[in-house]
Protein backbone atom coordinates (compact mmCIF):
# COMPACT_ATOMS: atom_id res chain seq x y z
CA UNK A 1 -102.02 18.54 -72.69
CA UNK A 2 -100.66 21.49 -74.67
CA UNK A 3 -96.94 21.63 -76.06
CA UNK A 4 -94.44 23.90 -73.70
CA UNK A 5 -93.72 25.85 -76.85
CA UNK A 6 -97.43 26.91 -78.11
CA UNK A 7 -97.70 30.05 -75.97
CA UNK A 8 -100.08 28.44 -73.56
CA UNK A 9 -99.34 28.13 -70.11
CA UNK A 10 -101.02 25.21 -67.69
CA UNK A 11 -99.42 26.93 -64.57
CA UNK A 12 -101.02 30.18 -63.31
CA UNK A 13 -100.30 32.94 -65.19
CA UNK A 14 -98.58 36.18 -64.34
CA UNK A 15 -101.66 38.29 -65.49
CA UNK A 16 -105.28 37.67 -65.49
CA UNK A 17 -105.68 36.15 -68.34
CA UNK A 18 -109.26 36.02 -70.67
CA UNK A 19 -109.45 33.15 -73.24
CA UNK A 20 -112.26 33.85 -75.78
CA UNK A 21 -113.52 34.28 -79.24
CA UNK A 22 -113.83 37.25 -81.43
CA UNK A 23 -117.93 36.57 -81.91
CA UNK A 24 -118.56 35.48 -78.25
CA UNK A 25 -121.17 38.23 -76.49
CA UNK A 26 -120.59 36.77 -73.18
CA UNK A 27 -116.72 37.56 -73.22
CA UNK A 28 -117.35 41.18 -74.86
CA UNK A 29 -119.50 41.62 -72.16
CA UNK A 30 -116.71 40.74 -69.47
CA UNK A 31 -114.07 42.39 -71.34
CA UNK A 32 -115.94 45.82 -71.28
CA UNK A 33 -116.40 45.42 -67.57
CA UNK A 34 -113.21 44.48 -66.76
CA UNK A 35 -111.89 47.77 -69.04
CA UNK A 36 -114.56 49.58 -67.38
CA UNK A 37 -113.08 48.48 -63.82
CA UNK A 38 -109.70 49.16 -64.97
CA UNK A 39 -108.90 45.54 -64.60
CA UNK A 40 -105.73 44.56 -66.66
CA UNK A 41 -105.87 41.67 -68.36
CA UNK A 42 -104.35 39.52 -71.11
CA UNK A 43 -106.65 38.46 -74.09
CA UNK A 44 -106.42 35.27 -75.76
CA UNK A 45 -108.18 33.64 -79.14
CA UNK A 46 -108.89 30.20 -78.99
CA UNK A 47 -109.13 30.30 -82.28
CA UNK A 48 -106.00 32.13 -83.43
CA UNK A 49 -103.52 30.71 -80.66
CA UNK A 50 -102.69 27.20 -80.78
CA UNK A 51 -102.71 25.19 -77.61
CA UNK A 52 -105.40 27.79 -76.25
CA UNK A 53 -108.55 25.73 -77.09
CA UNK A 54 -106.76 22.83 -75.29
CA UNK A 55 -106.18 24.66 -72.19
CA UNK A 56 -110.07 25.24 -72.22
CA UNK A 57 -111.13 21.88 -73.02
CA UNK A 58 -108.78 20.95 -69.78
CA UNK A 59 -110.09 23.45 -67.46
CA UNK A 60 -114.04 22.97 -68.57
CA UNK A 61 -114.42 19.07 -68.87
CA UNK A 62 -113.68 19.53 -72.30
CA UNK A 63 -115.95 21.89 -73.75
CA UNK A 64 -114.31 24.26 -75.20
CA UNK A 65 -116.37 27.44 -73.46
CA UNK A 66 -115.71 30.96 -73.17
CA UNK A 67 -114.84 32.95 -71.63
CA UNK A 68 -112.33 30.92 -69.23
CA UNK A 69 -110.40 32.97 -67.05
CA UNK A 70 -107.43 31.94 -65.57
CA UNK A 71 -106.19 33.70 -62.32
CA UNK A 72 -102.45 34.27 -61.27
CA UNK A 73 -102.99 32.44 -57.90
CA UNK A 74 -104.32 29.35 -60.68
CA UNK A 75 -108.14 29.43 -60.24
CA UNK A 76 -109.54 29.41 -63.66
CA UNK A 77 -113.58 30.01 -64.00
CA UNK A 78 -115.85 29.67 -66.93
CA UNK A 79 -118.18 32.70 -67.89
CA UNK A 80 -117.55 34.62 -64.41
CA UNK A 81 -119.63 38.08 -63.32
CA UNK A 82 -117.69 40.62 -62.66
CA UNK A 83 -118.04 40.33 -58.76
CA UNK A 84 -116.91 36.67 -59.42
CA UNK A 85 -113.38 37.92 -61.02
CA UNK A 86 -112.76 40.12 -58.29
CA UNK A 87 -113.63 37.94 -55.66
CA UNK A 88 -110.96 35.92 -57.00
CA UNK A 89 -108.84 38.39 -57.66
CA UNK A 90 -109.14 39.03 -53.79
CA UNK A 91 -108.21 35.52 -52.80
């Protein structure tokens, strides 16, 4: 469970949010789309923001795979299309 104070929140966020890696291909991929879409979104690095790689490990049976998305209604899904994120952006 991550610390209160390491900029990682459990509880929905206020923003879609995009956890993810600087060398990933999948989550370039879904960034571009969702900049294409003119989908907002907030970017973080597992690997530069403590606590962040712990909130993926939670949400993905503790692998730490990316990208994880994490909704503001909650929902969080692992290496989503496009379609998928705004399905649940729908919701």
């Amino acid at each position: 469970m991550s610390n209160p104070d390491d900029g990682v929140r459990l509880m929905a966020p206020d923003q879609l949010t995009v956890y993810s890696t600087s060398w990933c291909g999948y989550c370039r991929i879904l960034k571009s789309s969702l900049d294409r879409e003119g989908i907002a979104y907030v970017e973080i690095n597992i690997e530069e923001t403590p606590g962040a790689a712990d909130f993926v490990m939670e949400v993905n049976g503790g692998n730490r795979t990316v990208p994880t998305v994490h909704f503001p209604n909650g929902a969080a899904l692992t290496n989503p299309s496009l379609a998928q994120v705004k399905e649940q952006l729908a919701a």
